[in-house]
N, C-alpha and C. Protein backbone atom coordinates (compact mmCIF):
# COMPACT_ATOMS: atom_id res chain seq x y z
N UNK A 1 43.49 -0.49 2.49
CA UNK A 1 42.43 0.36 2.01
C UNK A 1 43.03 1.32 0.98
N UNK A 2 42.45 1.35 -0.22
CA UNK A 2 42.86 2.11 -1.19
C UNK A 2 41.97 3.83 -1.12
N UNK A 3 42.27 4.89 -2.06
CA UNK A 3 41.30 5.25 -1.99
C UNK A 3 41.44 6.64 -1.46
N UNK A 4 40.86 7.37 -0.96
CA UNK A 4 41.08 8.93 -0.29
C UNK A 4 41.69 8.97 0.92
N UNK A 5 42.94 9.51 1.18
CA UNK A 5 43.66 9.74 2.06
C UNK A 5 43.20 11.10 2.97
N UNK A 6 43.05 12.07 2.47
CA UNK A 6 42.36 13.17 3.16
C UNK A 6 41.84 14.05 2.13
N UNK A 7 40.64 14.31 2.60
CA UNK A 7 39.83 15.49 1.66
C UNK A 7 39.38 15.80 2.74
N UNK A 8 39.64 17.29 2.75
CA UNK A 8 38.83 18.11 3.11
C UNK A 8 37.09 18.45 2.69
N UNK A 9 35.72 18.53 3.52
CA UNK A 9 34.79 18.49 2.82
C UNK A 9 34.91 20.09 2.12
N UNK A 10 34.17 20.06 0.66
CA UNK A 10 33.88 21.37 -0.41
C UNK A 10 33.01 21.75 0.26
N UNK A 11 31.87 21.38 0.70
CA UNK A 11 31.36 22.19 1.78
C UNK A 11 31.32 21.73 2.89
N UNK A 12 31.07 22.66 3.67
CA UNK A 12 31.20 22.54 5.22
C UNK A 12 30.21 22.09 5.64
N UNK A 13 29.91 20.96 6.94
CA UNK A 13 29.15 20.03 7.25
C UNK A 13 28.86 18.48 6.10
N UNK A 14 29.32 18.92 4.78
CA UNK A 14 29.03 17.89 4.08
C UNK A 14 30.27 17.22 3.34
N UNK A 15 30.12 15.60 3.26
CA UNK A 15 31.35 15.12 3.28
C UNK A 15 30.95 14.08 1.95
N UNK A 16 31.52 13.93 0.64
CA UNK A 16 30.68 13.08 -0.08
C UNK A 16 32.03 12.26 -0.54
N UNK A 17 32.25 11.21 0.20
CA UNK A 17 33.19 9.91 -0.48
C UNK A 17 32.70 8.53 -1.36
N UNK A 18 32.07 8.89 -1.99
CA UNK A 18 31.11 8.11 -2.46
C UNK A 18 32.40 7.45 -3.83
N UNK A 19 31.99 6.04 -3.92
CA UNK A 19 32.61 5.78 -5.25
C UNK A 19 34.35 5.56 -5.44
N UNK A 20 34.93 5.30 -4.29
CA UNK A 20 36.26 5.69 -3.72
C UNK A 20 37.27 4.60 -3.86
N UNK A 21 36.00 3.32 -3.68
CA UNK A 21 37.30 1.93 -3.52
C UNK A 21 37.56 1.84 -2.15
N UNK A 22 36.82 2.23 -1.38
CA UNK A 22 37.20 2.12 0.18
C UNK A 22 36.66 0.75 0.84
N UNK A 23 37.31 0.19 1.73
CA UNK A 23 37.04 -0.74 2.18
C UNK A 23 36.73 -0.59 3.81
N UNK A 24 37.04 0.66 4.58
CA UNK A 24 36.82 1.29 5.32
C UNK A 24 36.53 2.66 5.60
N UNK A 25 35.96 2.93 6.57
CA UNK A 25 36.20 4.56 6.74
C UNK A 25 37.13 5.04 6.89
N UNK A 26 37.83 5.74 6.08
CA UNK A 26 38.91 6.23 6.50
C UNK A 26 38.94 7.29 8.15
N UNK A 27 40.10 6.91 8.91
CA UNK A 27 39.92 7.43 10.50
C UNK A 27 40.32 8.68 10.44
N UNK A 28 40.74 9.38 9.26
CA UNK A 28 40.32 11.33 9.32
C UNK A 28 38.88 11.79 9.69
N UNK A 29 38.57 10.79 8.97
CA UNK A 29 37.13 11.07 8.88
C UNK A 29 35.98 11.47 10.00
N UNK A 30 36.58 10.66 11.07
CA UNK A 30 36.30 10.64 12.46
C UNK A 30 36.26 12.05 13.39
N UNK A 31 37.30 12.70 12.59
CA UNK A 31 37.83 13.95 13.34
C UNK A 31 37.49 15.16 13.15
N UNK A 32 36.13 14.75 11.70
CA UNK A 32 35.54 15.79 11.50
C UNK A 32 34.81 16.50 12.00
N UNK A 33 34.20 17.69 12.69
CA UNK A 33 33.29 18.09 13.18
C UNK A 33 31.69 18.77 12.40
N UNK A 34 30.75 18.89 12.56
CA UNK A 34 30.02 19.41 12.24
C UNK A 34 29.39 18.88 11.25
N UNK A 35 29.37 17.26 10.83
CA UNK A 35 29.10 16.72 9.44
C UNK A 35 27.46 16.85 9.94
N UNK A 36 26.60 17.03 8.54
CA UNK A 36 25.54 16.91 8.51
C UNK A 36 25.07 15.93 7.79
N UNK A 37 26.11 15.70 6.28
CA UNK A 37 25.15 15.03 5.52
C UNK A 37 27.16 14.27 5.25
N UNK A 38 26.78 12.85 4.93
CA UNK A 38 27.87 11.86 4.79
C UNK A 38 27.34 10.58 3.74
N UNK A 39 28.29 10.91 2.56
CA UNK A 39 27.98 9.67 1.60
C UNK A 39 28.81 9.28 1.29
N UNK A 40 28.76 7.64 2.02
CA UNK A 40 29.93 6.60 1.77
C UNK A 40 29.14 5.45 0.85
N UNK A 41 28.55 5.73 -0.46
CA UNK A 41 27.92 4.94 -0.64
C UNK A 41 28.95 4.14 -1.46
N UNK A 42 28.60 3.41 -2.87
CA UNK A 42 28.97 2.76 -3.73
C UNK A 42 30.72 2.41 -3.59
N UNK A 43 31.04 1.98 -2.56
CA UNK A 43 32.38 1.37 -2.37
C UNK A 43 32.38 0.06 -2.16
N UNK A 44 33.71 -0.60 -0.58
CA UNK A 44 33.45 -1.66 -0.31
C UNK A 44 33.36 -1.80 0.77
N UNK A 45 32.57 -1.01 1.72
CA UNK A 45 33.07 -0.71 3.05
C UNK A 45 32.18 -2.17 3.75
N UNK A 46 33.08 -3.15 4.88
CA UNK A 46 32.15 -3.82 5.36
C UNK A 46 31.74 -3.81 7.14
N UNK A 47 31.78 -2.35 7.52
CA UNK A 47 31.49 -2.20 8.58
C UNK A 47 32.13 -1.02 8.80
N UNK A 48 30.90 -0.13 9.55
CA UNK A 48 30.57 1.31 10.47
C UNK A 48 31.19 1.14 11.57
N UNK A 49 32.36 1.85 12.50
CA UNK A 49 32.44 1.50 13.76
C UNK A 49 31.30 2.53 14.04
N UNK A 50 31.37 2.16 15.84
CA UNK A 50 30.79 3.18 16.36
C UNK A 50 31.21 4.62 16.93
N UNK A 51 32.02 4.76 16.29
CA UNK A 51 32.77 6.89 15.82
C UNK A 51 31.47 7.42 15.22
N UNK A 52 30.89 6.51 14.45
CA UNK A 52 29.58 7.08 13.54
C UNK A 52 29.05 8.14 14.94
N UNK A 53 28.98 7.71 16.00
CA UNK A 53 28.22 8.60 16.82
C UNK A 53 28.67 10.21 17.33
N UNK A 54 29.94 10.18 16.95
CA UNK A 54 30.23 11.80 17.12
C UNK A 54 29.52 12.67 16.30
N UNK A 55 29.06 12.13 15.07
CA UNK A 55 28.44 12.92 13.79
C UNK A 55 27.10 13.12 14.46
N UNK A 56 26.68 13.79 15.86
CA UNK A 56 25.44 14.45 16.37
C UNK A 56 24.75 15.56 15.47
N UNK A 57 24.86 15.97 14.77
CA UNK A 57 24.13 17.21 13.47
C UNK A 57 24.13 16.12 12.29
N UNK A 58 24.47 14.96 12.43
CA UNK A 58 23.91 14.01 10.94
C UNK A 58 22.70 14.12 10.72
N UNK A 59 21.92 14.71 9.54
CA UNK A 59 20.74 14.61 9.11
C UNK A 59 20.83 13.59 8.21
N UNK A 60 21.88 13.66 6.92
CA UNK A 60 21.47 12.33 5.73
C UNK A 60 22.77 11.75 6.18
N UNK A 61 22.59 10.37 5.55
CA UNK A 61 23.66 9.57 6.12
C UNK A 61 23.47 8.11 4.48
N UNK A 62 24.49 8.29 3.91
CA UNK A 62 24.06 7.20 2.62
C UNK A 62 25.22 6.20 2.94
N UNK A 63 24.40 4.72 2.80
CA UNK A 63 25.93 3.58 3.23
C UNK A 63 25.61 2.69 2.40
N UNK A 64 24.71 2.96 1.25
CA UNK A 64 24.22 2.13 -0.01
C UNK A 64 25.50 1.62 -0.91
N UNK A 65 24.96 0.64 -1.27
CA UNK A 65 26.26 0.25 -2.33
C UNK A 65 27.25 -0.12 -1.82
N UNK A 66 26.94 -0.87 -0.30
CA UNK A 66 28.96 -1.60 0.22
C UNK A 66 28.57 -2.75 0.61
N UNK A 67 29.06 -3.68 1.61
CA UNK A 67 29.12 -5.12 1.84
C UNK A 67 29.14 -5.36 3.15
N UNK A 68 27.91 -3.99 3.63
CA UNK A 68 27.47 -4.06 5.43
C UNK A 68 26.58 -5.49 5.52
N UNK A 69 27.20 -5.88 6.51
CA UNK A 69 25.75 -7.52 7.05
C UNK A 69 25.74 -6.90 8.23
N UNK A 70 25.85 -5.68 9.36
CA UNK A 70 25.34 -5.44 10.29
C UNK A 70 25.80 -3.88 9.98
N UNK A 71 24.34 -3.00 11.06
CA UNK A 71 24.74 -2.14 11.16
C UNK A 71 24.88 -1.50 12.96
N UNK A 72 25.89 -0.64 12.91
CA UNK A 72 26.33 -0.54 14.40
C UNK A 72 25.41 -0.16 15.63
N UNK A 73 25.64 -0.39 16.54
CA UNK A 73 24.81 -0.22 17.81
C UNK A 73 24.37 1.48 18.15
N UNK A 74 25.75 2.34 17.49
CA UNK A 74 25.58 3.53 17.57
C UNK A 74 24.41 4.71 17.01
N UNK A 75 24.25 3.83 15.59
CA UNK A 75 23.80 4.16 14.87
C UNK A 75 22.02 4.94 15.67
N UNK A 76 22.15 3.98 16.91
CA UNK A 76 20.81 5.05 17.42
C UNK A 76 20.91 6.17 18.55
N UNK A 77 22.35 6.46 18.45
CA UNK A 77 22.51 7.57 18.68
C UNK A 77 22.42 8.79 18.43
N UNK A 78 22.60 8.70 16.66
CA UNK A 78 22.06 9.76 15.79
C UNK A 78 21.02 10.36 15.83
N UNK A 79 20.14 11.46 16.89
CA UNK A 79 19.16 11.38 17.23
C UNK A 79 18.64 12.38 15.68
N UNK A 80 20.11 12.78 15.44
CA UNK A 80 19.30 14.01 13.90
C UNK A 80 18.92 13.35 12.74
N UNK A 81 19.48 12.30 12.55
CA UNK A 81 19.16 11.66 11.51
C UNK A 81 17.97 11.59 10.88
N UNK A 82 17.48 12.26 10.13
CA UNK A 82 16.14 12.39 10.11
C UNK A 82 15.63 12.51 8.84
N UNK A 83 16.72 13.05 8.18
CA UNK A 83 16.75 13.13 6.84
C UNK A 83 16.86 12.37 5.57
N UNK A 84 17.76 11.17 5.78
CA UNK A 84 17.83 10.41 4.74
C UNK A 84 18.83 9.51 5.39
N UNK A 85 18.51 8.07 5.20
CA UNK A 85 19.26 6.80 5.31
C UNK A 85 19.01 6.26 4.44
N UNK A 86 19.70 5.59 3.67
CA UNK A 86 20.13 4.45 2.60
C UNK A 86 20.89 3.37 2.62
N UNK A 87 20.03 2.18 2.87
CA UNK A 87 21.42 1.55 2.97
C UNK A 87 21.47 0.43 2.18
N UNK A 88 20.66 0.69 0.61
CA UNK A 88 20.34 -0.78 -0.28
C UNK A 88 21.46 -1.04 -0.50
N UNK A 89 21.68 -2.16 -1.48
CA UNK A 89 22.43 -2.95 -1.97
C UNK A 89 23.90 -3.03 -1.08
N UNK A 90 23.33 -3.92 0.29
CA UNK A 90 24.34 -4.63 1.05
C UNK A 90 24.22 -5.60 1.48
N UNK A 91 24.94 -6.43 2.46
CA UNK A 91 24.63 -7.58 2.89
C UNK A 91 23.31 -7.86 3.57
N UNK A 92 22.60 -6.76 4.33
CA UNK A 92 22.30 -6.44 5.47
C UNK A 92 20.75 -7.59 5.29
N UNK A 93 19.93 -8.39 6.45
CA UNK A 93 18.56 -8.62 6.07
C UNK A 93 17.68 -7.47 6.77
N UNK A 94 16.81 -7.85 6.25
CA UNK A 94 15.85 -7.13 6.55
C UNK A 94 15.21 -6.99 7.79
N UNK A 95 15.57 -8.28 9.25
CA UNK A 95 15.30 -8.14 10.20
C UNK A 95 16.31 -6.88 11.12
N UNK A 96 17.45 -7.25 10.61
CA UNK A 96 18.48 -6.28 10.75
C UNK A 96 18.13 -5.32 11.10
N UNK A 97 17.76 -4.09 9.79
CA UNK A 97 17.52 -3.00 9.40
C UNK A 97 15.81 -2.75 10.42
N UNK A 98 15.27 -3.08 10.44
CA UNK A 98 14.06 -2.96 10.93
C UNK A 98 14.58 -3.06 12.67
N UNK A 99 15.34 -3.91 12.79
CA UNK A 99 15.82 -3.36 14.96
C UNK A 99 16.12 -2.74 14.82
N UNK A 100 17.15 -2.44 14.06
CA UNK A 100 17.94 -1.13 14.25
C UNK A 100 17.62 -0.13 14.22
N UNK A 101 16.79 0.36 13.13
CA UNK A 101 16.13 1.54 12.76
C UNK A 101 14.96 1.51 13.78
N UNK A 102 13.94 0.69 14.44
CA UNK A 102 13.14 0.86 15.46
C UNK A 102 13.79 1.09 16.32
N UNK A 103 15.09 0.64 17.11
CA UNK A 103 15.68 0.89 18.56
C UNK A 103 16.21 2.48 17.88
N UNK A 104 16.75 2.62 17.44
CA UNK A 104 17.27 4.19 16.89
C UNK A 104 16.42 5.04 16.89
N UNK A 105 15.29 5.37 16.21
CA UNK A 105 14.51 6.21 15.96
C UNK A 105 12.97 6.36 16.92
N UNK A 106 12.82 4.90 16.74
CA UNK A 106 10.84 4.08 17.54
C UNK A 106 10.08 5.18 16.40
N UNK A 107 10.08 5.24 15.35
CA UNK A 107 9.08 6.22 14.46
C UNK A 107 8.58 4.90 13.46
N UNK A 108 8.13 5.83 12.73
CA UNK A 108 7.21 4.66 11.72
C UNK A 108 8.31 4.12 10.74
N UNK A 109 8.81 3.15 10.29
CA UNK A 109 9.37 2.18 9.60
C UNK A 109 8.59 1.62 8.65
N UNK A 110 9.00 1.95 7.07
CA UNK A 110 8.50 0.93 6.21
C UNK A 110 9.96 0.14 5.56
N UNK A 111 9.37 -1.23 5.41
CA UNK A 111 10.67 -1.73 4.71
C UNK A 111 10.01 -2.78 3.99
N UNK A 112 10.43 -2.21 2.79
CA UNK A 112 10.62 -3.47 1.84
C UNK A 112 11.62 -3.87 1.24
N UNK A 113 11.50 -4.93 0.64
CA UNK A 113 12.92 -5.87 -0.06
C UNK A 113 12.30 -6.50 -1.53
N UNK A 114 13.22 -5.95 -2.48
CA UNK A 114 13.49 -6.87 -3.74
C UNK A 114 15.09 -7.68 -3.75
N UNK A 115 14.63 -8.44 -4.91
CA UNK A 115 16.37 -9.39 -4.88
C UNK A 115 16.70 -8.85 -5.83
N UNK A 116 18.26 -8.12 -5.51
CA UNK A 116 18.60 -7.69 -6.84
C UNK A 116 20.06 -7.81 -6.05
N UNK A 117 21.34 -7.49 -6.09
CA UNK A 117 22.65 -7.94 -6.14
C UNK A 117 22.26 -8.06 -4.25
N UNK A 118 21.54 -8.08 -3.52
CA UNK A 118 21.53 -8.29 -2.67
C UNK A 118 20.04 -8.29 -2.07
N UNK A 119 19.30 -7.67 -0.80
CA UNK A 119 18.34 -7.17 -0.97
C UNK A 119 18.23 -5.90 -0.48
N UNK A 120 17.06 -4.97 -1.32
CA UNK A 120 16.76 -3.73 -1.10
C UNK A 120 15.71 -3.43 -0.28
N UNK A 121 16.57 -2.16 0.33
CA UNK A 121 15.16 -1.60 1.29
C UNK A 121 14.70 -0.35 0.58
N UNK A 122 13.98 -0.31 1.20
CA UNK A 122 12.84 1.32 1.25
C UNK A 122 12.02 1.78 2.65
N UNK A 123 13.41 2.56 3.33
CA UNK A 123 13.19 2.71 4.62
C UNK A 123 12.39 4.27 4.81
N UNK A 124 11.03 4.37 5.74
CA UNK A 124 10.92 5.56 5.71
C UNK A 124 10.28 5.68 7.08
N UNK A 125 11.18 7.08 7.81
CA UNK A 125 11.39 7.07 9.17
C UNK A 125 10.61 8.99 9.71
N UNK A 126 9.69 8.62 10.11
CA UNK A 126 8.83 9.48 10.57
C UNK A 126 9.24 10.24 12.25
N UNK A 127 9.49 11.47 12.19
CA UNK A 127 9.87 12.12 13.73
C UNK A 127 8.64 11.78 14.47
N UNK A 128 8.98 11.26 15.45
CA UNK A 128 8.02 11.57 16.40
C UNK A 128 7.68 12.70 16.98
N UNK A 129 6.35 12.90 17.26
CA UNK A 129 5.95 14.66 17.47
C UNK A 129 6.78 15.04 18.75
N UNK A 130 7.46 16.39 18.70
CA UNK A 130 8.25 16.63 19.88
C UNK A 130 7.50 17.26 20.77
């Protein structure tokens, strides 16, 4: 894995590795506390473990732009997530993204797909009234 060895986030709770050449998450990353908002987009990452789930205050979460064909089981742990997911241009299909995001969230789900270097979604995830 090429790419960022350690950065500290510029701001606090927010972590933006976007654009890096990464082929993984780097495992500092893991040890962060308090992330809210995390963009690993436009690299080569081809798989989230499930550490994703310590990040409990994740509101946005961007994983657009890498070479995911699954996304992790954890991922519906994130109960904050609420804010923004992205995860076009990856391997991923569209049945995929639609369990996942229903077992994670159960809110309203829209998804669509164009073909373009892969296919795209347009995910939009509604809180359920508390």
């Amino acid at each position: 894995m090429r790419g960022v060895t350690r950065a500290p986030p510029r701001r606090p709770g927010h972590l933006d590795l976007r654009g890096q050449n990464l082929t993984a998450v780097p495992e500092w990353v893991w040890s962060l506390r308090g992330l809210e908002t995390l963009n690993l987009s436009e690299n080569h990452i081809t798989s989230v473990p499930d550490e994703i789930a310590r990040f409990s205050r994740l509101r946005m979460l961007d994983l657009g732009h890498n070479d995911l064909a699954e996304l992790p089981d954890a991922l519906g742990e994130l109960d904050n997530l609420s804010d923004y997911l992205y995860l076009s241009d990856n391997r991923l299909t569209k049945a995929i993204v639609a369990r996942r995001i229903a077992e994670a969230h159960g809110g309203a789900i829209e998804v669509t797909s164009r073909l373009r270097r892969g296919t795209q979604f347009r995910l939009v995830l509604q809180a359920q009234p508390g």
